[in-house]
PDB file of N, CA and C in Angstrom:
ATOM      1  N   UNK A   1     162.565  -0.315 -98.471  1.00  0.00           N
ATOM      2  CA  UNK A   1     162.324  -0.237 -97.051  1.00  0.00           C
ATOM      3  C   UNK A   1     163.643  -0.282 -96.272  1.00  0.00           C
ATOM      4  N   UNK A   2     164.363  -1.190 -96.483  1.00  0.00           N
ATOM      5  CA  UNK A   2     165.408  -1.360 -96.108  1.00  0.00           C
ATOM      6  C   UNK A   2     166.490   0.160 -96.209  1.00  0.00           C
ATOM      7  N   UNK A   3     166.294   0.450 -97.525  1.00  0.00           N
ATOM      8  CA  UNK A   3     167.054   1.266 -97.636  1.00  0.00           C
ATOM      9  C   UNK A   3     166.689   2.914 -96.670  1.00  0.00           C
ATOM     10  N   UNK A   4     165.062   3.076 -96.614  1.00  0.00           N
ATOM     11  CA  UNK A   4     164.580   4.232 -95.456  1.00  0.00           C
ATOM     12  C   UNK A   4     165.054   3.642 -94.303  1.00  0.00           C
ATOM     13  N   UNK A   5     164.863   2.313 -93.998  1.00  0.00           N
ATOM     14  CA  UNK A   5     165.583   2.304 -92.176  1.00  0.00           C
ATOM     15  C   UNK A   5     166.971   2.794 -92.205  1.00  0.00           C
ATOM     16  N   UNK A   6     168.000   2.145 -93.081  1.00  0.00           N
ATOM     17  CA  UNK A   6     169.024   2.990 -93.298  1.00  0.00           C
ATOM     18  C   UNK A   6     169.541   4.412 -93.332  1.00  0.00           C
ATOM     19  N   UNK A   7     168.649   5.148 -93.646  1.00  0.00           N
ATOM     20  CA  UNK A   7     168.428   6.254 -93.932  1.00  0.00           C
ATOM     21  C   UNK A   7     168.122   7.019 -92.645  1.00  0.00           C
ATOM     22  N   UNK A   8     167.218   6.360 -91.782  1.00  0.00           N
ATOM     23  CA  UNK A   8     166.750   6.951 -90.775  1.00  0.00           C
ATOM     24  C   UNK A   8     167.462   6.377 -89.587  1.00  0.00           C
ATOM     25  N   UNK A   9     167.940   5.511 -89.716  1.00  0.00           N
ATOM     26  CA  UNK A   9     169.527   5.316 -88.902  1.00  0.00           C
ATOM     27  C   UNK A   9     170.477   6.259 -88.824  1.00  0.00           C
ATOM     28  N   UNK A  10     170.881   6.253 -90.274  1.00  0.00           N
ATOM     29  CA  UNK A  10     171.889   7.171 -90.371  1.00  0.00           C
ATOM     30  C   UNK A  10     171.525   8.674 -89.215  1.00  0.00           C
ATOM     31  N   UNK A  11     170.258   8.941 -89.968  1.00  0.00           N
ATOM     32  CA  UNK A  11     169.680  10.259 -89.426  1.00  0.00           C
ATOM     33  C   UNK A  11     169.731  10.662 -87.776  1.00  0.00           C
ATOM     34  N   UNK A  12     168.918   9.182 -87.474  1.00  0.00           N
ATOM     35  CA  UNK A  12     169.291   9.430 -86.231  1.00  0.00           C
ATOM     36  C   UNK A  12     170.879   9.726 -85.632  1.00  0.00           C
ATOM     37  N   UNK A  13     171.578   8.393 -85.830  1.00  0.00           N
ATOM     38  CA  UNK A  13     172.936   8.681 -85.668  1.00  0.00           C
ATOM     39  C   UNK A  13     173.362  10.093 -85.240  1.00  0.00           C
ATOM     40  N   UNK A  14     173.258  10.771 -86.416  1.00  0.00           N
ATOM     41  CA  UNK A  14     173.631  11.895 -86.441  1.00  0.00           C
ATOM     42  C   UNK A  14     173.154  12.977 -85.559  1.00  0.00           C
ATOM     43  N   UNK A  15     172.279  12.888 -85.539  1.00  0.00           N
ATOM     44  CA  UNK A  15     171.293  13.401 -84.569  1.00  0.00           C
ATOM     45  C   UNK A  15     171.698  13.157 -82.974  1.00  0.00           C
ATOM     46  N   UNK A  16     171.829  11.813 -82.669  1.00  0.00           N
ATOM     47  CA  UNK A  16     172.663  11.425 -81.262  1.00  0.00           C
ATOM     48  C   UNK A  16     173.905  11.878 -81.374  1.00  0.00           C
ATOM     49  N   UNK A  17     174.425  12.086 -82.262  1.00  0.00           N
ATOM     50  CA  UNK A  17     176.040  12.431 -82.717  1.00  0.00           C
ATOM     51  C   UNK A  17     176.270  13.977 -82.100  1.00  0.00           C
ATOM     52  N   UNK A  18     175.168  14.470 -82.704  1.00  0.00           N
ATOM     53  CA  UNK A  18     175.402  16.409 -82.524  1.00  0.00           C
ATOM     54  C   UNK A  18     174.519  16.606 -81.141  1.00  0.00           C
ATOM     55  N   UNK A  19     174.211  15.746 -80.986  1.00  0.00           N
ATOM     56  CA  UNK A  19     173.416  16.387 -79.456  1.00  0.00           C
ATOM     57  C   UNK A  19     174.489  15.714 -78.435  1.00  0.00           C
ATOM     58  N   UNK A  20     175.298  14.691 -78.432  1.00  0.00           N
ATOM     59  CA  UNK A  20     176.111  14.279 -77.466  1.00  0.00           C
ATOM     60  C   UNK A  20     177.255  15.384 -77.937  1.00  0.00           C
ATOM     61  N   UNK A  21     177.328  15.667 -79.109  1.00  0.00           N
ATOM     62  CA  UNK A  21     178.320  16.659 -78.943  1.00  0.00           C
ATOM     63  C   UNK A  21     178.178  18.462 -78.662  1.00  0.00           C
ATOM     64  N   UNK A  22     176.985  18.529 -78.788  1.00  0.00           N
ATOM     65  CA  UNK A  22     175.951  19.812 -78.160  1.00  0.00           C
ATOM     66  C   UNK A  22     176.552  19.860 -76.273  1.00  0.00           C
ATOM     67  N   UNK A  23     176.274  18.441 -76.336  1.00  0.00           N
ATOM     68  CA  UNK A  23     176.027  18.817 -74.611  1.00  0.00           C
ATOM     69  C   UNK A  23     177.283  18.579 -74.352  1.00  0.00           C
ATOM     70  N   UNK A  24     178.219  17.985 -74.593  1.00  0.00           N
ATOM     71  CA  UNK A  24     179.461  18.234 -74.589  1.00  0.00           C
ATOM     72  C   UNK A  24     180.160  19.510 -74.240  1.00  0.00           C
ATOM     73  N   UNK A  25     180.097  20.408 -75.380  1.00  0.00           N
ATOM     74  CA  UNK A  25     180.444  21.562 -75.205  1.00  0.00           C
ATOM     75  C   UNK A  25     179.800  22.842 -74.371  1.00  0.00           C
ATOM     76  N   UNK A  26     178.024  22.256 -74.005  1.00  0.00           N
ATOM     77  CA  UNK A  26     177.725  22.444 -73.212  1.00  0.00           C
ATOM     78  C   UNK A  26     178.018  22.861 -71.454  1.00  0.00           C
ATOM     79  N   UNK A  27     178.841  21.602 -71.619  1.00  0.00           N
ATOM     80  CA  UNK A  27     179.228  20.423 -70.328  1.00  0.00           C
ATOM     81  C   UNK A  27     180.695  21.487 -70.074  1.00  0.00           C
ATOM     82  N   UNK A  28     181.617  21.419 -71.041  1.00  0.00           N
ATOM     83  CA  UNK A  28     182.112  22.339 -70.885  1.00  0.00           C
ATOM     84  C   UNK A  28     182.310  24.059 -70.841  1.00  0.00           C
ATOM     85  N   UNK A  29     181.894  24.155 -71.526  1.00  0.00           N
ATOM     86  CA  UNK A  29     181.265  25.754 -71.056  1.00  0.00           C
ATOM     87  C   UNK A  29     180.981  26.010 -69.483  1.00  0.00           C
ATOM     88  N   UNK A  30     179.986  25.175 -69.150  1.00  0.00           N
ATOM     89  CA  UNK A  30     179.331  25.257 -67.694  1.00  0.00           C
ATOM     90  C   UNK A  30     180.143  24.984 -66.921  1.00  0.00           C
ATOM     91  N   UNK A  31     181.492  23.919 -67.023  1.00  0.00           N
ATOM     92  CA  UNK A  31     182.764  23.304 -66.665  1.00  0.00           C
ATOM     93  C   UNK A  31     183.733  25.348 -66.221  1.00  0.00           C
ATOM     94  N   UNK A  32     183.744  25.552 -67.472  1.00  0.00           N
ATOM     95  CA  UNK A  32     184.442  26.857 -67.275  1.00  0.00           C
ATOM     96  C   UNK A  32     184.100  27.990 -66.355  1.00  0.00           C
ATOM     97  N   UNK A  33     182.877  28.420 -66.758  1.00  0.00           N
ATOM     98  CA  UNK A  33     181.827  28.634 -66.035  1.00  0.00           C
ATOM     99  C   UNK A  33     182.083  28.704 -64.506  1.00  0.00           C
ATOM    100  N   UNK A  34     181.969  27.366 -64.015  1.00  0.00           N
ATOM    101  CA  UNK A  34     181.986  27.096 -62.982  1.00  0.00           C
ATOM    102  C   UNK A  34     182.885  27.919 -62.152  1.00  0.00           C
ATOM    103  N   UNK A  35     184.486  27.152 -62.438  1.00  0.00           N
ATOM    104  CA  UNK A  35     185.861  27.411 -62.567  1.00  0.00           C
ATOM    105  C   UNK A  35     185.988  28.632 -62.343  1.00  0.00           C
ATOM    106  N   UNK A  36     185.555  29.706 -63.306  1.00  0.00           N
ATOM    107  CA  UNK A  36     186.133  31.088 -62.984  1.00  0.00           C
ATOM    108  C   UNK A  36     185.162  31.465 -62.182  1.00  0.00           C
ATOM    109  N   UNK A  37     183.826  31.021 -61.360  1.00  0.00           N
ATOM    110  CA  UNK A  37     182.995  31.737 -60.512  1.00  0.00           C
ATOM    111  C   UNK A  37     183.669  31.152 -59.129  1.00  0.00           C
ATOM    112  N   UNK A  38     184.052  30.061 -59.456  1.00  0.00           N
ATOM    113  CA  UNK A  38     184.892  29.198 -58.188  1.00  0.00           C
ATOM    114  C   UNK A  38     186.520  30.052 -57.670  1.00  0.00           C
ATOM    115  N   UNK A  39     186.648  30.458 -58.740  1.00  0.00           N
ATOM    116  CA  UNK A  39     188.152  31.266 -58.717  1.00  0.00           C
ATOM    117  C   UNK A  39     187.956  32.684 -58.156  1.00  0.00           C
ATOM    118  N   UNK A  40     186.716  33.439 -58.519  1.00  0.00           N
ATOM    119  CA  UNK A  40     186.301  34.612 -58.230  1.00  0.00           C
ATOM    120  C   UNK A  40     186.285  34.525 -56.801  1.00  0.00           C
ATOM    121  N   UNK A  41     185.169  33.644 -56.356  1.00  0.00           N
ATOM    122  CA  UNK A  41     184.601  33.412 -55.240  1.00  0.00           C
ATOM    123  C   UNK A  41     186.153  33.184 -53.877  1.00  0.00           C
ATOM    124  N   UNK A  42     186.931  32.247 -54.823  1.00  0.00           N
ATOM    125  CA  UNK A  42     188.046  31.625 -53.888  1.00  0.00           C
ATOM    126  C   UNK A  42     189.259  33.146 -53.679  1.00  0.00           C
ATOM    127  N   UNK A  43     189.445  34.095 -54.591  1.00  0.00           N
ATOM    128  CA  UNK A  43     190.013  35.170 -54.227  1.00  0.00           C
ATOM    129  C   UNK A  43     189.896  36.255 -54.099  1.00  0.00           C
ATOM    130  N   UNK A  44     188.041  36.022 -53.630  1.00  0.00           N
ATOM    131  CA  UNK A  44     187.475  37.104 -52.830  1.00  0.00           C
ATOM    132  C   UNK A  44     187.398  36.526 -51.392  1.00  0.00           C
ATOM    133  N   UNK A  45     187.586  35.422 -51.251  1.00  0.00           N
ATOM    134  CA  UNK A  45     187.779  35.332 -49.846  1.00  0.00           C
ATOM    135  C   UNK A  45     189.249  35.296 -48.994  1.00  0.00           C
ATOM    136  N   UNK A  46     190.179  34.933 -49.932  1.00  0.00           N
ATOM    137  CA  UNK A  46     191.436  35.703 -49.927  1.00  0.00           C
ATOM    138  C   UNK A  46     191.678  36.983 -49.466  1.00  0.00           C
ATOM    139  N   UNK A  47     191.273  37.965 -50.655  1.00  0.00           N
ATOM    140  CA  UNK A  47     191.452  38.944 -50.041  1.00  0.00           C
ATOM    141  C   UNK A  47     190.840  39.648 -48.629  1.00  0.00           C
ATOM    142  N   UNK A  48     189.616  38.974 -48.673  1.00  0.00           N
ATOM    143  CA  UNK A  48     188.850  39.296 -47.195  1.00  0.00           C
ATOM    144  C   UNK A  48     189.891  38.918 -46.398  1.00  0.00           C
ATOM    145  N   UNK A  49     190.243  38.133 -46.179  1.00  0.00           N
ATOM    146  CA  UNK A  49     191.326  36.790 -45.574  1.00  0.00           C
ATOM    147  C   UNK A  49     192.137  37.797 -45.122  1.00  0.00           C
ATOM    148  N   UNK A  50     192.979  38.670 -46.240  1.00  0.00           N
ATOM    149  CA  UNK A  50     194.183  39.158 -46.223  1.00  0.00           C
ATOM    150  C   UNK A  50     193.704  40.423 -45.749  1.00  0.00           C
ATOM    151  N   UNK A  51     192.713  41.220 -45.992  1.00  0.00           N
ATOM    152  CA  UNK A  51     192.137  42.506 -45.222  1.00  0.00           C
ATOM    153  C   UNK A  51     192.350  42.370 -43.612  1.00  0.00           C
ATOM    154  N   UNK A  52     191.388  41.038 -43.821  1.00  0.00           N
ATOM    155  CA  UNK A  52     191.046  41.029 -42.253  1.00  0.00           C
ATOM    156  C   UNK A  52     192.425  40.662 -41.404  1.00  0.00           C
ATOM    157  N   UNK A  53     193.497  40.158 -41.722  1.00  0.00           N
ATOM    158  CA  UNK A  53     195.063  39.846 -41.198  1.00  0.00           C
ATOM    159  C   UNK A  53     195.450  41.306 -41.264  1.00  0.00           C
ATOM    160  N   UNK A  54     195.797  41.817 -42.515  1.00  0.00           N
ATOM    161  CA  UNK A  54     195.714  43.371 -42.224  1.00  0.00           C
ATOM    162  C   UNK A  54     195.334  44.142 -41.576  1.00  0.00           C
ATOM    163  N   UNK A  55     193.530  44.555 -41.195  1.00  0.00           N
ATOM    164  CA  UNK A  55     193.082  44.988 -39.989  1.00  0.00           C
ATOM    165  C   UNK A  55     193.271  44.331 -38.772  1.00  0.00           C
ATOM    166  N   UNK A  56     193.848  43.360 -38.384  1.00  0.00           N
ATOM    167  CA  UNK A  56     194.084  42.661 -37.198  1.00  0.00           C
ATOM    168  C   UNK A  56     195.624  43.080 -36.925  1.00  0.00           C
ATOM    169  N   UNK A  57     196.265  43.189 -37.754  1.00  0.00           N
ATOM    170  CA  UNK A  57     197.819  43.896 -37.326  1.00  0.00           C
ATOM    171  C   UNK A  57     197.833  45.108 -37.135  1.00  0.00           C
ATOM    172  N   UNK A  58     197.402  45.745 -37.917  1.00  0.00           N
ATOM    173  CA  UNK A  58     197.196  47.009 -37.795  1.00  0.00           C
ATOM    174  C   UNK A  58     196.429  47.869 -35.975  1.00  0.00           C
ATOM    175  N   UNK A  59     195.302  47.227 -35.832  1.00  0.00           N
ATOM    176  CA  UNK A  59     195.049  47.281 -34.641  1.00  0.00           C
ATOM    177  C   UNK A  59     196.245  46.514 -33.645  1.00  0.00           C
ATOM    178  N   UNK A  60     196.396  45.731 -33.368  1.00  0.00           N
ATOM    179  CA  UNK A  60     197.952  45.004 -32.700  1.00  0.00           C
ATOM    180  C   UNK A  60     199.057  46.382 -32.267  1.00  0.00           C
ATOM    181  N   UNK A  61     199.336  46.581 -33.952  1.00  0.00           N
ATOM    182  CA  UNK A  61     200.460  47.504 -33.784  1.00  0.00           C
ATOM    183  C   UNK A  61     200.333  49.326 -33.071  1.00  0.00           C
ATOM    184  N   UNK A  62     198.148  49.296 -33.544  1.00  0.00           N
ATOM    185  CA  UNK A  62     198.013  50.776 -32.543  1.00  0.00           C
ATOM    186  C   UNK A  62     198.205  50.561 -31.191  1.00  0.00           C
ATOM    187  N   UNK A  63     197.256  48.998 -30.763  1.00  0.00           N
ATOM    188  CA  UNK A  63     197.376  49.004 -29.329  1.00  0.00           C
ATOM    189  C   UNK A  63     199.030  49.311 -28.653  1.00  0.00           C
ATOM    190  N   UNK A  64     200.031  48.478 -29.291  1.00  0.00           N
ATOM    191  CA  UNK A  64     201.225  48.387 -28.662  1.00  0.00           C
ATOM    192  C   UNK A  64     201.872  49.786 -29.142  1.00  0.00           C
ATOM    193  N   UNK A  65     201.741  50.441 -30.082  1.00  0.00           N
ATOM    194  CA  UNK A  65     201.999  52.304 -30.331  1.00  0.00           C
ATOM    195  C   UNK A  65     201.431  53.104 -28.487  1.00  0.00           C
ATOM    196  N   UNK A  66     200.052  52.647 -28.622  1.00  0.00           N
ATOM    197  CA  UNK A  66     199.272  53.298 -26.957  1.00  0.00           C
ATOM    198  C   UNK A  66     200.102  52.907 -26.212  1.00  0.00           C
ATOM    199  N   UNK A  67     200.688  51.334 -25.489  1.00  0.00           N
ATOM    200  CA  UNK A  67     201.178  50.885 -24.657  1.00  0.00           C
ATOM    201  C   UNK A  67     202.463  51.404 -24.204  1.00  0.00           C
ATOM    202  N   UNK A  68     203.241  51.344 -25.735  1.00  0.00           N
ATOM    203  CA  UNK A  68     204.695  52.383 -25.473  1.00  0.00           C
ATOM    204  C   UNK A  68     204.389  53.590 -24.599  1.00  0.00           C
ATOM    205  N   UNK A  69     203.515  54.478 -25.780  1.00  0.00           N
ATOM    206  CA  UNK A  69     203.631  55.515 -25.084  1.00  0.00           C
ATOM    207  C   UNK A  69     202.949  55.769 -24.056  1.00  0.00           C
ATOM    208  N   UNK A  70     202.018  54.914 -23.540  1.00  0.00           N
ATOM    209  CA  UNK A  70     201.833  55.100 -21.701  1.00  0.00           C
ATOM    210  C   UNK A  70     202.871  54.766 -20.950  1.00  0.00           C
ATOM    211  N   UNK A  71     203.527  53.953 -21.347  1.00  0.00           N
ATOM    212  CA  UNK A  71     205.266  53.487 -20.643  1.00  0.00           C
ATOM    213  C   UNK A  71     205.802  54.566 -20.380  1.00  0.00           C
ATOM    214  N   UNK A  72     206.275  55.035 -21.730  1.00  0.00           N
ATOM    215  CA  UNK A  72     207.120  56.419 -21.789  1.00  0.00           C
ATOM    216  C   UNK A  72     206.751  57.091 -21.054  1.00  0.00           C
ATOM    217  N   UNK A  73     205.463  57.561 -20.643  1.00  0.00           N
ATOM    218  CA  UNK A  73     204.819  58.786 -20.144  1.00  0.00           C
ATOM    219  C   UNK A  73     205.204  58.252 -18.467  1.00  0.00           C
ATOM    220  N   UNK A  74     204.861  56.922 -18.208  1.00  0.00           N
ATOM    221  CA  UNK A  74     204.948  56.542 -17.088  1.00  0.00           C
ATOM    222  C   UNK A  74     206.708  56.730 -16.427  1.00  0.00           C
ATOM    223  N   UNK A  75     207.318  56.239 -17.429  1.00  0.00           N
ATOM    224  CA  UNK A  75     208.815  56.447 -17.313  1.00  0.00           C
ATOM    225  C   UNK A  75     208.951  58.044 -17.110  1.00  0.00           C
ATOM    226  N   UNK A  76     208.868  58.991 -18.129  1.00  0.00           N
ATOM    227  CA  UNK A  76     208.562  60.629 -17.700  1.00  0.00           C
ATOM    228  C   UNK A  76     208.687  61.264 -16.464  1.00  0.00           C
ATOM    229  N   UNK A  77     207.354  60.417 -15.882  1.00  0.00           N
ATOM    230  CA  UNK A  77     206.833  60.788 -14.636  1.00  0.00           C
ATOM    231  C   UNK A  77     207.890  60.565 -13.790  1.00  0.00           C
ATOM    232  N   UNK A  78     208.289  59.045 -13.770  1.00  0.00           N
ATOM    233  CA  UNK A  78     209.178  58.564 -12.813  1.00  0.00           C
ATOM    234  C   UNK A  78     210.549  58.991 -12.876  1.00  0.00           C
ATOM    235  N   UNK A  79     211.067  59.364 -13.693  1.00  0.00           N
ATOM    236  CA  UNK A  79     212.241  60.516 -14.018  1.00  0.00           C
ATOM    237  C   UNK A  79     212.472  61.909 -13.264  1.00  0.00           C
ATOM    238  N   UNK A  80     211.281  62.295 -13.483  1.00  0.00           N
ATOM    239  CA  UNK A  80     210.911  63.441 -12.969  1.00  0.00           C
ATOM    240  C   UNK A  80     210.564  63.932 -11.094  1.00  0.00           C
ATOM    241  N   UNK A  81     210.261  62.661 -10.773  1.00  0.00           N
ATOM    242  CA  UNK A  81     210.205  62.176  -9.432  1.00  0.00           C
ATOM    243  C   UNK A  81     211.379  62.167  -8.725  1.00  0.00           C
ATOM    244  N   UNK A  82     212.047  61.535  -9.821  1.00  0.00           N
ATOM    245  CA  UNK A  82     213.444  61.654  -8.830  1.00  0.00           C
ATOM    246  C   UNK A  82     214.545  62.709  -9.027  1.00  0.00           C
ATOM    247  N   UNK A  83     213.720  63.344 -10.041  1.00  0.00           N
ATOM    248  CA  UNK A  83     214.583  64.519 -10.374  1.00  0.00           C
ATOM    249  C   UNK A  83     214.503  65.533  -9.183  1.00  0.00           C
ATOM    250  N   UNK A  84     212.864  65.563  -9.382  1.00  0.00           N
ATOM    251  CA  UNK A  84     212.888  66.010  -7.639  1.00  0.00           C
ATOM    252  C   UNK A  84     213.166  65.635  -6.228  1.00  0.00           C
ATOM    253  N   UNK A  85     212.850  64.402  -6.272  1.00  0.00           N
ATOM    254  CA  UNK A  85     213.621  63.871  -5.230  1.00  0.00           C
ATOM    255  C   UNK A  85     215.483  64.319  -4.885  1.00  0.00           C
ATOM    256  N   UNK A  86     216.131  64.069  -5.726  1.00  0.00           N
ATOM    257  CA  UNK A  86     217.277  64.335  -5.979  1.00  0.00           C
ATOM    258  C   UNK A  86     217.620  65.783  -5.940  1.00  0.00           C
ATOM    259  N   UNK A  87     216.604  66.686  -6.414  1.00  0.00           N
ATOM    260  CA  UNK A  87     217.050  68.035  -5.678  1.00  0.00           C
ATOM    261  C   UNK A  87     216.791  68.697  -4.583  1.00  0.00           C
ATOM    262  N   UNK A  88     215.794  67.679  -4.023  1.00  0.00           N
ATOM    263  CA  UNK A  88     215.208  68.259  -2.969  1.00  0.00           C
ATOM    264  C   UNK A  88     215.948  67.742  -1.877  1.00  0.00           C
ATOM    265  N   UNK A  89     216.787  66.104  -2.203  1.00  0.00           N
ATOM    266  CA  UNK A  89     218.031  65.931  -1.271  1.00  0.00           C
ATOM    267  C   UNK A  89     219.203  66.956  -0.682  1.00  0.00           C
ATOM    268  N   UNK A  90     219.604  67.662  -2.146  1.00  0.00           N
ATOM    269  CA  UNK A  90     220.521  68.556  -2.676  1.00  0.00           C
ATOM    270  C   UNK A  90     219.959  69.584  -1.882  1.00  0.00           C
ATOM    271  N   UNK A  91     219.364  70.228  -1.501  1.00  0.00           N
ATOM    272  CA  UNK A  91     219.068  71.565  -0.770  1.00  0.00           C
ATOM    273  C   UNK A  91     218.735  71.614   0.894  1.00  0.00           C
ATOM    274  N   UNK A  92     218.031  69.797   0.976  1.00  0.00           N
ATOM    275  CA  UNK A  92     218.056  69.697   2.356  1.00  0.00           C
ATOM    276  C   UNK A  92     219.860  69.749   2.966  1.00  0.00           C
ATOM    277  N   UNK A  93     220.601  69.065   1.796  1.00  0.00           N
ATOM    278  CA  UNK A  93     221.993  68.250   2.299  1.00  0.00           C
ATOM    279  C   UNK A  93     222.971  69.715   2.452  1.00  0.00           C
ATOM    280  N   UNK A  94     222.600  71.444   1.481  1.00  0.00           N
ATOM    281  CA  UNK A  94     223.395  72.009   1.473  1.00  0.00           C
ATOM    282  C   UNK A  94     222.672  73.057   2.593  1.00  0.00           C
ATOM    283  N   UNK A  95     221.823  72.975   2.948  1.00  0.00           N
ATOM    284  CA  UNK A  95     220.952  73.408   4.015  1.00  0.00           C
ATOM    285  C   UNK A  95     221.986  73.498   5.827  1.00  0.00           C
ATOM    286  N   UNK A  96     221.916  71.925   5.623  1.00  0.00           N
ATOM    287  CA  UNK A  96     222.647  71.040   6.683  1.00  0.00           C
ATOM    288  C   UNK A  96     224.055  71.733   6.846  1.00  0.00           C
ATOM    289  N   UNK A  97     224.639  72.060   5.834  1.00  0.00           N
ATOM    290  CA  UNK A  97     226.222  71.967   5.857  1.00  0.00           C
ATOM    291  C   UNK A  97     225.935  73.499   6.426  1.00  0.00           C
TER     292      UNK A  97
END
């Protein structure tokens, strides 16, 4: 008798032995698991991150591309204003003489 409880000690043992070490590796697996869905997840929002900084400069840099060149155009104009102005001095002034 003694010697079956022994026996079925042992058994068990073993039995608690490979299932704590079942879930163990379990434990890790799911550990890993985790980790690279956590990693996926963390540099897909990165790159969203970095898209969306990207599309946000990018727009920045069209608006201020438009802004120049309404300047310029505005500058153009005002060039041109006094270009006429300035000749139209010039013809009143040789008019005069």
């Amino acid at each position: 008798m003694r010697d079956d409880l022994n026996e079925l000690s042992a058994s068990v043992d073993e039995r608690v032995s490979r299932h704590i070490n079942s879930t163990k590796g379990q434990h890790v697996s799911l550990r890993k698991e985790m980790n690279t869905e956590l990693n996926m997840a963390f540099m897909q929002d990165v790159s969203k991150n970095n898209q969306e900084v990207r599309d946000s400069f990018c727009r920045s840099e069209l608006a201020n591309t438009q802004k120049f060149a309404e300047l310029d155009r505005e500058v153009a104009d005002l060039r041109e204003q006094i270009s006429r102005a300035a000749n139209k001095t010039r013809v009143q002034h040789n008019y005069f003489i």
